[in-house]
ModelCIF file with pLDDT and N, C-alpha, C, O atoms, coordinates in Angstrom:
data_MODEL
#
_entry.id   MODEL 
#
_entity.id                         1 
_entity.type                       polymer 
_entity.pdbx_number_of_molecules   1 
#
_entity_poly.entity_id                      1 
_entity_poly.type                           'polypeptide(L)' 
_entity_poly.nstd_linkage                   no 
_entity_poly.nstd_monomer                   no 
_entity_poly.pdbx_seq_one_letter_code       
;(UNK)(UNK)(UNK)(UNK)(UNK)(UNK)(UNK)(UNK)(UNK)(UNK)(UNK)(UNK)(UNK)(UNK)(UNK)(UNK)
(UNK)(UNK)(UNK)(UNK)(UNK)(UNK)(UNK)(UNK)(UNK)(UNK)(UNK)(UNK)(UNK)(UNK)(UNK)(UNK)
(UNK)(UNK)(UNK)(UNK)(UNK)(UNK)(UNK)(UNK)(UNK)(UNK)(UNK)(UNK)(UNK)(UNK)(UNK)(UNK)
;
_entity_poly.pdbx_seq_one_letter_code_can   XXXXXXXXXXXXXXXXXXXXXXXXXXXXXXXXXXXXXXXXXXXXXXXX 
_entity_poly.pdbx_strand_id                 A 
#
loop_
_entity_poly_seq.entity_id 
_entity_poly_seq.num 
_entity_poly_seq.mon_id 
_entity_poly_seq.hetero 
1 1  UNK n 
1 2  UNK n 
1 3  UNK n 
1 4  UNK n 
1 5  UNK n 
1 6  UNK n 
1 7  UNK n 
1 8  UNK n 
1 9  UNK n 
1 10 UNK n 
1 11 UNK n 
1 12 UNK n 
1 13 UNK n 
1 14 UNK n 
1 15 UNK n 
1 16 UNK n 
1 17 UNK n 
1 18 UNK n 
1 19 UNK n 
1 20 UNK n 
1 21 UNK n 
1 22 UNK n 
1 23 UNK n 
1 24 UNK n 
1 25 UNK n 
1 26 UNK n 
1 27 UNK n 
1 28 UNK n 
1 29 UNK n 
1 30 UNK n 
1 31 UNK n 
1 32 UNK n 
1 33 UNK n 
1 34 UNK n 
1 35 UNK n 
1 36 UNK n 
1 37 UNK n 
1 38 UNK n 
1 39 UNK n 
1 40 UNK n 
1 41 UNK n 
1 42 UNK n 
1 43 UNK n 
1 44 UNK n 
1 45 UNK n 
1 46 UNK n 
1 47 UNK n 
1 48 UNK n 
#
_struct_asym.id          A 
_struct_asym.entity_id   1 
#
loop_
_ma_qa_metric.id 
_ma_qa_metric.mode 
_ma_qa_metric.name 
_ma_qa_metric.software_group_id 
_ma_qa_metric.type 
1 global pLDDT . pLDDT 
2 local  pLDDT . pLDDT 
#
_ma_qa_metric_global.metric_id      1 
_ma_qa_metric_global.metric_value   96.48 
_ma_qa_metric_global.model_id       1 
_ma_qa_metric_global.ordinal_id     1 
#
loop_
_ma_qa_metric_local.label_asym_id 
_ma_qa_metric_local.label_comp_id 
_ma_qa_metric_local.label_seq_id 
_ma_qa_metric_local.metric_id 
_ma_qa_metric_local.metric_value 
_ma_qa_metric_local.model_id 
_ma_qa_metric_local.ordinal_id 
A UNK 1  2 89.00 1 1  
A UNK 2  2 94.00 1 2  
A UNK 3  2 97.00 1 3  
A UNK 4  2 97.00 1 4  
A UNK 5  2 97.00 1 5  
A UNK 6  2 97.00 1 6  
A UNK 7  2 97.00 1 7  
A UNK 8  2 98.00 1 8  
A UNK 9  2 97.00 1 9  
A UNK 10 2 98.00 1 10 
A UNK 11 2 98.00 1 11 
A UNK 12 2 98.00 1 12 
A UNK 13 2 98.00 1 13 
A UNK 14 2 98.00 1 14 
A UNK 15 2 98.00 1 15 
A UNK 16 2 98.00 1 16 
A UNK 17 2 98.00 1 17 
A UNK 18 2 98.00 1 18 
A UNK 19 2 98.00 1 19 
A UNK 20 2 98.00 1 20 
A UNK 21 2 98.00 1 21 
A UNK 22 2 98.00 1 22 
A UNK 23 2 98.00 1 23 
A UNK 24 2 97.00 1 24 
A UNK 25 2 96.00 1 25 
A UNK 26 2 95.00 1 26 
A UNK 27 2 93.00 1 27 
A UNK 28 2 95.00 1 28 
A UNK 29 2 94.00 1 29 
A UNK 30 2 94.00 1 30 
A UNK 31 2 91.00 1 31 
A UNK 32 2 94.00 1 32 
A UNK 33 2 96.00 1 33 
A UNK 34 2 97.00 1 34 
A UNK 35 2 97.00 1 35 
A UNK 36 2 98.00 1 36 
A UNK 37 2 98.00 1 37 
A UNK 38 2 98.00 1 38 
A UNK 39 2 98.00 1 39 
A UNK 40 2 96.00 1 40 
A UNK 41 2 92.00 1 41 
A UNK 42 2 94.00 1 42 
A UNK 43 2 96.00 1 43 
A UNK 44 2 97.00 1 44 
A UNK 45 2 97.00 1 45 
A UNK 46 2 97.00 1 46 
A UNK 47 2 98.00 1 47 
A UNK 48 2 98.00 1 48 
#
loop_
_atom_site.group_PDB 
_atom_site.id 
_atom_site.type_symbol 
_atom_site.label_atom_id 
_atom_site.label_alt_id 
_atom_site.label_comp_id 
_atom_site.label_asym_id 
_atom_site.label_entity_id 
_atom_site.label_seq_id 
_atom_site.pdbx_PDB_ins_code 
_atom_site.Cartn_x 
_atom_site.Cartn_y 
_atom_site.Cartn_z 
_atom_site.occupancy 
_atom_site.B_iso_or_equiv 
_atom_site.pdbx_formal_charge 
_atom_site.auth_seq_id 
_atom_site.auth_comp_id 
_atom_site.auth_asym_id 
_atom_site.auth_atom_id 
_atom_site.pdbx_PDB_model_num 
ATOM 1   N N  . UNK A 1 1  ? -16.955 -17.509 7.913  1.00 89.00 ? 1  UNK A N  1 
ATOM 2   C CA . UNK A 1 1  ? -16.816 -16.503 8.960  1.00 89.00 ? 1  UNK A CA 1 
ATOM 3   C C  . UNK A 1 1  ? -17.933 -15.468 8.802  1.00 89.00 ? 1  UNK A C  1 
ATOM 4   O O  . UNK A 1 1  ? -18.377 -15.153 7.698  1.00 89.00 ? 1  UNK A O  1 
ATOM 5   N N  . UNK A 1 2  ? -18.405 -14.908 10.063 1.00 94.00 ? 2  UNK A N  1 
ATOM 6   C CA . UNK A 1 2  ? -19.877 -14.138 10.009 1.00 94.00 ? 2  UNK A CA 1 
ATOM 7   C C  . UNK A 1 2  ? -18.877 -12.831 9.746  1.00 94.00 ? 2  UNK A C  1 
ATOM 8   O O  . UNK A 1 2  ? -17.698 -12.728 10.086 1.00 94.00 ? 2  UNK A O  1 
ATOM 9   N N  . UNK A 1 3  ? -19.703 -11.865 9.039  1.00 97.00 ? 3  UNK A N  1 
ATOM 10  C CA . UNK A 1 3  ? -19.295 -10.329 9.059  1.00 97.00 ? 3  UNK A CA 1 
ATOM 11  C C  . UNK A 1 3  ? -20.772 -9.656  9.146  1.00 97.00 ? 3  UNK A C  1 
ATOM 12  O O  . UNK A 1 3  ? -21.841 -9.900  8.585  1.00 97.00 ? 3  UNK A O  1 
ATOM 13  N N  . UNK A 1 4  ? -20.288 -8.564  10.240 1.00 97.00 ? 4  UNK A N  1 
ATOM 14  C CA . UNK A 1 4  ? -21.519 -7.602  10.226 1.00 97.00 ? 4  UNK A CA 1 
ATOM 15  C C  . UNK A 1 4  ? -20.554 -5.597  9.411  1.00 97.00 ? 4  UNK A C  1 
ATOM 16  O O  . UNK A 1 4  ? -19.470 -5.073  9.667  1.00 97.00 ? 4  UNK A O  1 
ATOM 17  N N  . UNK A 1 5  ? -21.508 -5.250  8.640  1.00 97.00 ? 5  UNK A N  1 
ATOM 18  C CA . UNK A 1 5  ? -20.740 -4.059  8.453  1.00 97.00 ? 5  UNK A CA 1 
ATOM 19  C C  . UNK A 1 5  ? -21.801 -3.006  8.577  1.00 97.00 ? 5  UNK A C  1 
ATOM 20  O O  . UNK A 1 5  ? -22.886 -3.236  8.043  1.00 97.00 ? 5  UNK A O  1 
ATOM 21  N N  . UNK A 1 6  ? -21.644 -2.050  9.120  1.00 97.00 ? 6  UNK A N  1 
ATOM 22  C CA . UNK A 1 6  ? -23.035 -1.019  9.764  1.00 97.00 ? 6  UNK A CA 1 
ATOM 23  C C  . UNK A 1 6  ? -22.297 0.425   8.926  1.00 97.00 ? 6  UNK A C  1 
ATOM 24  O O  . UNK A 1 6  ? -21.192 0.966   8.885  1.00 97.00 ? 6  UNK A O  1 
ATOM 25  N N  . UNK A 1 7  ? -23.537 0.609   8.377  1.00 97.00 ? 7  UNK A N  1 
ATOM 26  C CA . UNK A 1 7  ? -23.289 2.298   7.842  1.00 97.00 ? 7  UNK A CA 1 
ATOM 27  C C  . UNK A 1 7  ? -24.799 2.911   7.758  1.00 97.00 ? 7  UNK A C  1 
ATOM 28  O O  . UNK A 1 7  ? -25.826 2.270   7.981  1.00 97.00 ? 7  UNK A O  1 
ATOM 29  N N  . UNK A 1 8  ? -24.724 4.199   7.414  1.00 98.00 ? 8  UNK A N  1 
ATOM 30  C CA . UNK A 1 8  ? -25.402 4.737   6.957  1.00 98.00 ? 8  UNK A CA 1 
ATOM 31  C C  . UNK A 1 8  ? -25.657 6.251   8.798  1.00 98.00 ? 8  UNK A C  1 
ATOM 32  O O  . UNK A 1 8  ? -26.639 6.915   9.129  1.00 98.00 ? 8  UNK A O  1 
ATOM 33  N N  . UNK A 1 9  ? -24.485 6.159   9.321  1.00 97.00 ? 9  UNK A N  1 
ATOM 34  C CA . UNK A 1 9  ? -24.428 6.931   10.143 1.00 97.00 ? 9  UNK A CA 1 
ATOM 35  C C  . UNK A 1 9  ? -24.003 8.373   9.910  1.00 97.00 ? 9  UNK A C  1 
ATOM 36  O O  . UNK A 1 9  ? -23.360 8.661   8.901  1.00 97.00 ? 9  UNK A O  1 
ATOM 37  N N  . UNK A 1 10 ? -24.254 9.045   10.573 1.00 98.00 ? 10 UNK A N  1 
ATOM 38  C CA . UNK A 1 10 ? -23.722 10.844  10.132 1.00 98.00 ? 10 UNK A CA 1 
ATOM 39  C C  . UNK A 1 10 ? -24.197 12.071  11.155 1.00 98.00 ? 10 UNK A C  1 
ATOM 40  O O  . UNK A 1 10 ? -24.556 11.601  12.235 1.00 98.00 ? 10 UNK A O  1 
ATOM 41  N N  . UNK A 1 11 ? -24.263 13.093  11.110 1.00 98.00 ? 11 UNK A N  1 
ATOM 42  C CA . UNK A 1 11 ? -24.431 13.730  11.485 1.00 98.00 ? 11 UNK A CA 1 
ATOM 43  C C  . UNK A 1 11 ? -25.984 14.472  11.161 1.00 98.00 ? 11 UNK A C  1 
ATOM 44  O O  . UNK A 1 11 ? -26.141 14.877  10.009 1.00 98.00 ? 11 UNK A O  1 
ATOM 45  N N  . UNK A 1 12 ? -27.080 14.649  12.105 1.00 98.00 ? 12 UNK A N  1 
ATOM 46  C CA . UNK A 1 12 ? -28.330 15.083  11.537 1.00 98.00 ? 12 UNK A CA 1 
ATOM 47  C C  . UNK A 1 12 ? -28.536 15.860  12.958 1.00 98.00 ? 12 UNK A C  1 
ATOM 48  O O  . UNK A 1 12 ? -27.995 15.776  14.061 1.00 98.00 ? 12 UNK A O  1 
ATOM 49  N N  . UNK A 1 13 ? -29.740 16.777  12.315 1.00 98.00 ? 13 UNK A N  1 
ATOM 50  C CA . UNK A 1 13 ? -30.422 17.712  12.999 1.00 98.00 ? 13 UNK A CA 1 
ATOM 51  C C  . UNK A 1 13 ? -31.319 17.313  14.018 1.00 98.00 ? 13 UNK A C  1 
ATOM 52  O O  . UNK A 1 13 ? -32.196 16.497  13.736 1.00 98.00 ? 13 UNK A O  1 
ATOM 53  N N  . UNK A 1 14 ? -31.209 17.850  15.356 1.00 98.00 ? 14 UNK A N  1 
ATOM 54  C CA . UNK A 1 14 ? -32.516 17.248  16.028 1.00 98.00 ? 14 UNK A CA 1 
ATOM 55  C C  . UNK A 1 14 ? -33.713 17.546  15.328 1.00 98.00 ? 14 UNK A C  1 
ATOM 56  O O  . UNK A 1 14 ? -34.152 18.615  14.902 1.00 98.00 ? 14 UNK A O  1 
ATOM 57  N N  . UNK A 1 15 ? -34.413 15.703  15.273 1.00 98.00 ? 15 UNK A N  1 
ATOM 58  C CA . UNK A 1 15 ? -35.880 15.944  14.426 1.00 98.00 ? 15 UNK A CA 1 
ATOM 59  C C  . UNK A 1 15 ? -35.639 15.699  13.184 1.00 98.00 ? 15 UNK A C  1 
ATOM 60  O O  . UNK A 1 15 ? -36.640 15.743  12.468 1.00 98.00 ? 15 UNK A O  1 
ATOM 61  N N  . UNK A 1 16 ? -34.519 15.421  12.604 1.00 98.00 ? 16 UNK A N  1 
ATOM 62  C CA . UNK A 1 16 ? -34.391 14.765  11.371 1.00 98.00 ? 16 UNK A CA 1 
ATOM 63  C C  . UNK A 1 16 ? -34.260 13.016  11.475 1.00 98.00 ? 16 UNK A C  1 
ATOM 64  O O  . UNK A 1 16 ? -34.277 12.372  12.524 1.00 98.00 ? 16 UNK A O  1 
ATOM 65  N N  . UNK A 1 17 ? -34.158 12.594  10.408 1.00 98.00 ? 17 UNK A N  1 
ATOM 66  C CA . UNK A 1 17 ? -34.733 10.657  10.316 1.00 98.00 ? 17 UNK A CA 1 
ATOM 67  C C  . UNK A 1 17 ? -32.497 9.861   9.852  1.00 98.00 ? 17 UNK A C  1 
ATOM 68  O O  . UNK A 1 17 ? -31.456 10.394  9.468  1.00 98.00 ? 17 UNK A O  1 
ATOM 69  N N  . UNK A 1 18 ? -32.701 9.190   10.033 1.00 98.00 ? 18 UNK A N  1 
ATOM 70  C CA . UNK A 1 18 ? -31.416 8.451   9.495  1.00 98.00 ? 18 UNK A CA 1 
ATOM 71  C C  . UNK A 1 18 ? -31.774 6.397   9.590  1.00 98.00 ? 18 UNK A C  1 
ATOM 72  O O  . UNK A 1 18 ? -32.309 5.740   10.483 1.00 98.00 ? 18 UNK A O  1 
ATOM 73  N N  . UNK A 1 19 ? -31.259 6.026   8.421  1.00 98.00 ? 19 UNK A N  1 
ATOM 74  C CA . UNK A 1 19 ? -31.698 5.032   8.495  1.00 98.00 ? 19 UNK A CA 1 
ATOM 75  C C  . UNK A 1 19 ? -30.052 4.260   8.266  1.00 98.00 ? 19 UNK A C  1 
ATOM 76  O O  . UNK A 1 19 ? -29.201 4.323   7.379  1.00 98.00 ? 19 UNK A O  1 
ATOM 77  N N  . UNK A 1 20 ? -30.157 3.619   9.427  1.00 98.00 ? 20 UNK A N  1 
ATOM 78  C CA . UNK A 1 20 ? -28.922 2.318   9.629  1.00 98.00 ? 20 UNK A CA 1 
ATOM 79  C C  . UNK A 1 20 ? -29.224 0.935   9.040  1.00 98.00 ? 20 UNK A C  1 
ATOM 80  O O  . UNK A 1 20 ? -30.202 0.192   9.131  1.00 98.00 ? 20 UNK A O  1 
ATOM 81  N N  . UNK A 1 21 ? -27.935 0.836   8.341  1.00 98.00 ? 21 UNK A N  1 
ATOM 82  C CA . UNK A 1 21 ? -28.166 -0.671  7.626  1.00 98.00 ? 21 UNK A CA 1 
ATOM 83  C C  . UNK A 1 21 ? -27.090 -1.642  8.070  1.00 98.00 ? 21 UNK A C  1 
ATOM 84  O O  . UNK A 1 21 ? -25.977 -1.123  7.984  1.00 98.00 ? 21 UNK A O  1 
ATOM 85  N N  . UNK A 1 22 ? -27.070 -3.049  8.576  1.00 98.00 ? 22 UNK A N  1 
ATOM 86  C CA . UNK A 1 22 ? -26.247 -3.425  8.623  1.00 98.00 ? 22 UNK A CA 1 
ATOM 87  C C  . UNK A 1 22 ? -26.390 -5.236  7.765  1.00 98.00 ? 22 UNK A C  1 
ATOM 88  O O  . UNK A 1 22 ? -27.024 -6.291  7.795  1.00 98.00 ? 22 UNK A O  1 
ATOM 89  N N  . UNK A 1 23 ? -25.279 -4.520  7.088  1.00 98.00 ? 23 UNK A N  1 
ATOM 90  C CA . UNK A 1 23 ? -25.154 -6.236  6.198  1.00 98.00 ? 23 UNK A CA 1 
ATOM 91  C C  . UNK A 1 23 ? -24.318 -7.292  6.755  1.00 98.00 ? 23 UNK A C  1 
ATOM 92  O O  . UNK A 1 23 ? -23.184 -7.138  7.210  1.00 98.00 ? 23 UNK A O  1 
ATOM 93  N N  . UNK A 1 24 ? -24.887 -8.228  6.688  1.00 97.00 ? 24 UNK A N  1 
ATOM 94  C CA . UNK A 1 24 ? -24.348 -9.819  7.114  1.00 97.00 ? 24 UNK A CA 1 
ATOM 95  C C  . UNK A 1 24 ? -23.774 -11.223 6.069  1.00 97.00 ? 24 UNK A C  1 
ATOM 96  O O  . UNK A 1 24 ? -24.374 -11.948 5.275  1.00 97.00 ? 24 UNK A O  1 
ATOM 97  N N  . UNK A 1 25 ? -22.368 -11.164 6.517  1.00 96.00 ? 25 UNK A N  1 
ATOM 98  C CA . UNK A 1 25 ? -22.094 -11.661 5.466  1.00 96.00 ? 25 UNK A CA 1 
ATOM 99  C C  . UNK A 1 25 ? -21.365 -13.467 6.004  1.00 96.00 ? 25 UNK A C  1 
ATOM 100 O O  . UNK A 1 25 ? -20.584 -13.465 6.956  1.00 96.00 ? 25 UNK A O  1 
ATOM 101 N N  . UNK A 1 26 ? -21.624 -14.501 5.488  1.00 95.00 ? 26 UNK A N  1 
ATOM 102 C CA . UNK A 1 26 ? -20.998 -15.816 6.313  1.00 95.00 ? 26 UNK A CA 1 
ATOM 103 C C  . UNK A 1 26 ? -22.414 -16.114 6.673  1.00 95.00 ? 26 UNK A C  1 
ATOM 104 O O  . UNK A 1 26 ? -22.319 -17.288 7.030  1.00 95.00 ? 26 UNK A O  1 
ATOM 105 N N  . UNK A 1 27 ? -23.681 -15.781 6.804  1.00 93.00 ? 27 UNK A N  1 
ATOM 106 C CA . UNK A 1 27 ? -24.907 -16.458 7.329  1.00 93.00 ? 27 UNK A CA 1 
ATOM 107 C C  . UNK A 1 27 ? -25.848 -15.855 7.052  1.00 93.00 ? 27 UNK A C  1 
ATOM 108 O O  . UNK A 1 27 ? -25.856 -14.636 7.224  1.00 93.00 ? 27 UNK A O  1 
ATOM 109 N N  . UNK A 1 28 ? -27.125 -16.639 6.447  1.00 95.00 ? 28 UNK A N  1 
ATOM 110 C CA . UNK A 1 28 ? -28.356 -16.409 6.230  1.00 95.00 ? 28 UNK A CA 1 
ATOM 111 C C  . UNK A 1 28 ? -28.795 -16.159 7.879  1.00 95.00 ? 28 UNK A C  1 
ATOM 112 O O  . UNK A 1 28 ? -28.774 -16.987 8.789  1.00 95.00 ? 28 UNK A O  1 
ATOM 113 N N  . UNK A 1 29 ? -29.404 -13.981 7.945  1.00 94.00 ? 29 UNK A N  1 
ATOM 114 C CA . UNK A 1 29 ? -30.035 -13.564 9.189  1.00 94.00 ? 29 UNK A CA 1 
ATOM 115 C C  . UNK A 1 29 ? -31.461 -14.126 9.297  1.00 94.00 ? 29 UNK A C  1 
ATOM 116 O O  . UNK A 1 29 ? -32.269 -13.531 10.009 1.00 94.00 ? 29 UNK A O  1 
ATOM 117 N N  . UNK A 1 30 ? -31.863 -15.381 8.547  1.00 94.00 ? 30 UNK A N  1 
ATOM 118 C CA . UNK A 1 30 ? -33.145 -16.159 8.891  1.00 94.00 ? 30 UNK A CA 1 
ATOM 119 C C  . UNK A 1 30 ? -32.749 -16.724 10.279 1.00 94.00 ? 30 UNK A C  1 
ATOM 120 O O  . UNK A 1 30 ? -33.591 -17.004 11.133 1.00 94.00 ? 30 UNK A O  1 
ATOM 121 N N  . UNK A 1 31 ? -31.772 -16.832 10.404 1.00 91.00 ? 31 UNK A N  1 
ATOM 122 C CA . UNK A 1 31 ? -31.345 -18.209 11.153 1.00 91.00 ? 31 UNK A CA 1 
ATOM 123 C C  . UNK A 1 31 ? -31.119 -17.352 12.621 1.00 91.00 ? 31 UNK A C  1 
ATOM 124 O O  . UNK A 1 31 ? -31.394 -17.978 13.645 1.00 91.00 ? 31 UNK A O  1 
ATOM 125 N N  . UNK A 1 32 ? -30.699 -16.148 12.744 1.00 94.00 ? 32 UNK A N  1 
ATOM 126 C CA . UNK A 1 32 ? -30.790 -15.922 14.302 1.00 94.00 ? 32 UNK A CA 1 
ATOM 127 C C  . UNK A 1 32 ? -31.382 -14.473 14.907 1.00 94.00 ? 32 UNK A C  1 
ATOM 128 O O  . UNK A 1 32 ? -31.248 -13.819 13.873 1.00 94.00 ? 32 UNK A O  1 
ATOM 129 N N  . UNK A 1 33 ? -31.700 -13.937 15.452 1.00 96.00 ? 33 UNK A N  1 
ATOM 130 C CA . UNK A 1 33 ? -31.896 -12.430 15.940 1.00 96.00 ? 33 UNK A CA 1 
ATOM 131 C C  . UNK A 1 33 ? -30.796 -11.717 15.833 1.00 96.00 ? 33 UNK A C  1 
ATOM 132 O O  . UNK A 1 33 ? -29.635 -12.129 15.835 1.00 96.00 ? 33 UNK A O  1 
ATOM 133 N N  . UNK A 1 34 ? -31.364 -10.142 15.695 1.00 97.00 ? 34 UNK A N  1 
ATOM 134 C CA . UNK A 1 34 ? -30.935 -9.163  15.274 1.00 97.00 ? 34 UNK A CA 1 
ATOM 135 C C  . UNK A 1 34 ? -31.153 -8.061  16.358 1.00 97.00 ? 34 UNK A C  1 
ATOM 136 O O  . UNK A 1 34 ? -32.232 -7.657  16.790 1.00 97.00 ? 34 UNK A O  1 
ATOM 137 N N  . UNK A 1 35 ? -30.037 -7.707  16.665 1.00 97.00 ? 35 UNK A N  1 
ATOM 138 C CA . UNK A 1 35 ? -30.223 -6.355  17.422 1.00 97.00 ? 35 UNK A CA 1 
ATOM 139 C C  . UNK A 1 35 ? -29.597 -5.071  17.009 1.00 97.00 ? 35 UNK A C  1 
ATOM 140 O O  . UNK A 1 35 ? -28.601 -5.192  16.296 1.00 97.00 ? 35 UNK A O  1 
ATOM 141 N N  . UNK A 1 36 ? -30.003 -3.789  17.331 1.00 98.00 ? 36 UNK A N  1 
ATOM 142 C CA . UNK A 1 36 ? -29.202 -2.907  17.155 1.00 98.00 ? 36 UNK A CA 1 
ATOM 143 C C  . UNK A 1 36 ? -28.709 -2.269  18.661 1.00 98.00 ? 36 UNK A C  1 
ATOM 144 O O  . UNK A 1 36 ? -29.502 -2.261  19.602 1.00 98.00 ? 36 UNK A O  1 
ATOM 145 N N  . UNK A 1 37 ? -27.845 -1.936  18.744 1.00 98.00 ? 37 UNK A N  1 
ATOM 146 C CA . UNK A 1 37 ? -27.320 -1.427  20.441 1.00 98.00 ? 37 UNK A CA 1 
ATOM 147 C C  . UNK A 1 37 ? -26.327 -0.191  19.969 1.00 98.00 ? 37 UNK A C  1 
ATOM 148 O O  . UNK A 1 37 ? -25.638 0.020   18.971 1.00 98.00 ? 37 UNK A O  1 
ATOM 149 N N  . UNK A 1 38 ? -26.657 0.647   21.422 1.00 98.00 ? 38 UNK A N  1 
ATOM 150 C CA . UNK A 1 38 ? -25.771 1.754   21.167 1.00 98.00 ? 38 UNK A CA 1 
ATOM 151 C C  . UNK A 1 38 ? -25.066 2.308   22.710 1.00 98.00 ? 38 UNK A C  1 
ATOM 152 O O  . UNK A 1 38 ? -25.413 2.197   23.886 1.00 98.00 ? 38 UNK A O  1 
ATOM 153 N N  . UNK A 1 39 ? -23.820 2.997   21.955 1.00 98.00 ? 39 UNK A N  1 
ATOM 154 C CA . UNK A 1 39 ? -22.930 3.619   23.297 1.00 98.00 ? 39 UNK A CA 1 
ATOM 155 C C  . UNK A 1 39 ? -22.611 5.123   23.154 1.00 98.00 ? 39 UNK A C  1 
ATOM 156 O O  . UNK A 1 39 ? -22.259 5.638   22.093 1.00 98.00 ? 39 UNK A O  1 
ATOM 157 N N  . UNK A 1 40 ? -22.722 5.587   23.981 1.00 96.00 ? 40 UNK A N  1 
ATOM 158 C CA . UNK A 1 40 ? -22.864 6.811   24.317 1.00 96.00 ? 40 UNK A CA 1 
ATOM 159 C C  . UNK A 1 40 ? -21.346 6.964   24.297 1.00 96.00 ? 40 UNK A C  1 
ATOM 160 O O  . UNK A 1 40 ? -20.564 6.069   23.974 1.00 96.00 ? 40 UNK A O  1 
ATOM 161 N N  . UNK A 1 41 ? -20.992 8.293   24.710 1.00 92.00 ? 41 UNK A N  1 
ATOM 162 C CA . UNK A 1 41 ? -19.474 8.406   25.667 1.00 92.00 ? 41 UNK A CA 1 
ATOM 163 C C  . UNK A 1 41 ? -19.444 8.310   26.875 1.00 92.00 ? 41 UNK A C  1 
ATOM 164 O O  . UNK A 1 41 ? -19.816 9.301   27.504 1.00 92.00 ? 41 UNK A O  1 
ATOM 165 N N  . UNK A 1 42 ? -19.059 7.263   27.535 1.00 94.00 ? 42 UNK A N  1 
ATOM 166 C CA . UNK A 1 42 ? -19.113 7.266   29.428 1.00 94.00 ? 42 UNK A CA 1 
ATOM 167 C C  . UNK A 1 42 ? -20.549 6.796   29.793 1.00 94.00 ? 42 UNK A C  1 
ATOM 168 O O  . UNK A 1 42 ? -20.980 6.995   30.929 1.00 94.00 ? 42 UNK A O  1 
ATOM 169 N N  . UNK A 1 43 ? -21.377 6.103   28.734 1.00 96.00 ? 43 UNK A N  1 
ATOM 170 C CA . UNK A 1 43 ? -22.175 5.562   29.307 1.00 96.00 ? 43 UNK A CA 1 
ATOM 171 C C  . UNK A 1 43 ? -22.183 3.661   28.621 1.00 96.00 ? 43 UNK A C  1 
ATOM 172 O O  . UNK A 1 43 ? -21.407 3.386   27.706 1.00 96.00 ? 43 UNK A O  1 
ATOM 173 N N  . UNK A 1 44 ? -22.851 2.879   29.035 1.00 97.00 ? 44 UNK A N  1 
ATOM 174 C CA . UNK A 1 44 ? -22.625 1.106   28.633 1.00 97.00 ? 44 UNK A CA 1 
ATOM 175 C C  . UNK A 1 44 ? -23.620 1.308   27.647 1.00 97.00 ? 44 UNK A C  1 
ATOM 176 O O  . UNK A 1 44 ? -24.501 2.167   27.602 1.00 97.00 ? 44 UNK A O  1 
ATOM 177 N N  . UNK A 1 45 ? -23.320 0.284   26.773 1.00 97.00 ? 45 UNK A N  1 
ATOM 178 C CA . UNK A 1 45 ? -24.344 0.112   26.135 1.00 97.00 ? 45 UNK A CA 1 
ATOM 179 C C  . UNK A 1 45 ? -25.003 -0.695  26.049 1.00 97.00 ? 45 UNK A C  1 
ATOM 180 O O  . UNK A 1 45 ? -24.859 -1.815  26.539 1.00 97.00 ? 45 UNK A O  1 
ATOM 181 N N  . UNK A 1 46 ? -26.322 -0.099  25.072 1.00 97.00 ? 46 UNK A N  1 
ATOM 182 C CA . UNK A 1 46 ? -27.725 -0.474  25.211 1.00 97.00 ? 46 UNK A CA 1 
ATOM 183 C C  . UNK A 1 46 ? -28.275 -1.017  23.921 1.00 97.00 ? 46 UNK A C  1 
ATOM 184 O O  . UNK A 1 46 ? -27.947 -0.767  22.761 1.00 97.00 ? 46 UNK A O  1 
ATOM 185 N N  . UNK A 1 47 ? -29.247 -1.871  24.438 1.00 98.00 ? 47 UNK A N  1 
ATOM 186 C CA . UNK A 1 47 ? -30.098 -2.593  23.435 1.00 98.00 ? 47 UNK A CA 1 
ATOM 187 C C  . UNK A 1 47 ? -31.120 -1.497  23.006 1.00 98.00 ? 47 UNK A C  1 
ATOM 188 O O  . UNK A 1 47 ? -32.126 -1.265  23.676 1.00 98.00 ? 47 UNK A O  1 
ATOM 189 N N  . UNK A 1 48 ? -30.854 -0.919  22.005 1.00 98.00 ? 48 UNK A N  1 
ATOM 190 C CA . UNK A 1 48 ? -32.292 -0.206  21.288 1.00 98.00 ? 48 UNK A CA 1 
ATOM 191 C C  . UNK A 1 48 ? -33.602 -1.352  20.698 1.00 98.00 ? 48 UNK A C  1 
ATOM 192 O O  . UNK A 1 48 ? -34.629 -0.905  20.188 1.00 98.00 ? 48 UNK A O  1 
#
């Protein structure tokens, strides 16, 4: 079974850096693409 687990989120200053990690677990990520996407409140989300 695939698992994705995403952290490294928080609260920062406009103009400060944050770096998101997400680990994959059930499959070598050689094997397919990777996206990161995000949702707003009240808006769809998006492919960054």
């Amino acid at each position: 079974q695939v698992q994705l687990v995403e952290s490294g989120g928080g609260l920062v200053q406009a103009g400060g850096s944050l770096r998101l990690s997400c680990a994959v677990s059930g499959r070598s990520i050689r094997f397919g693409a990777m996206g990161w996407h995000r949702q707003a409140p009240g808006k769809q989300r998006e492919l960054v």
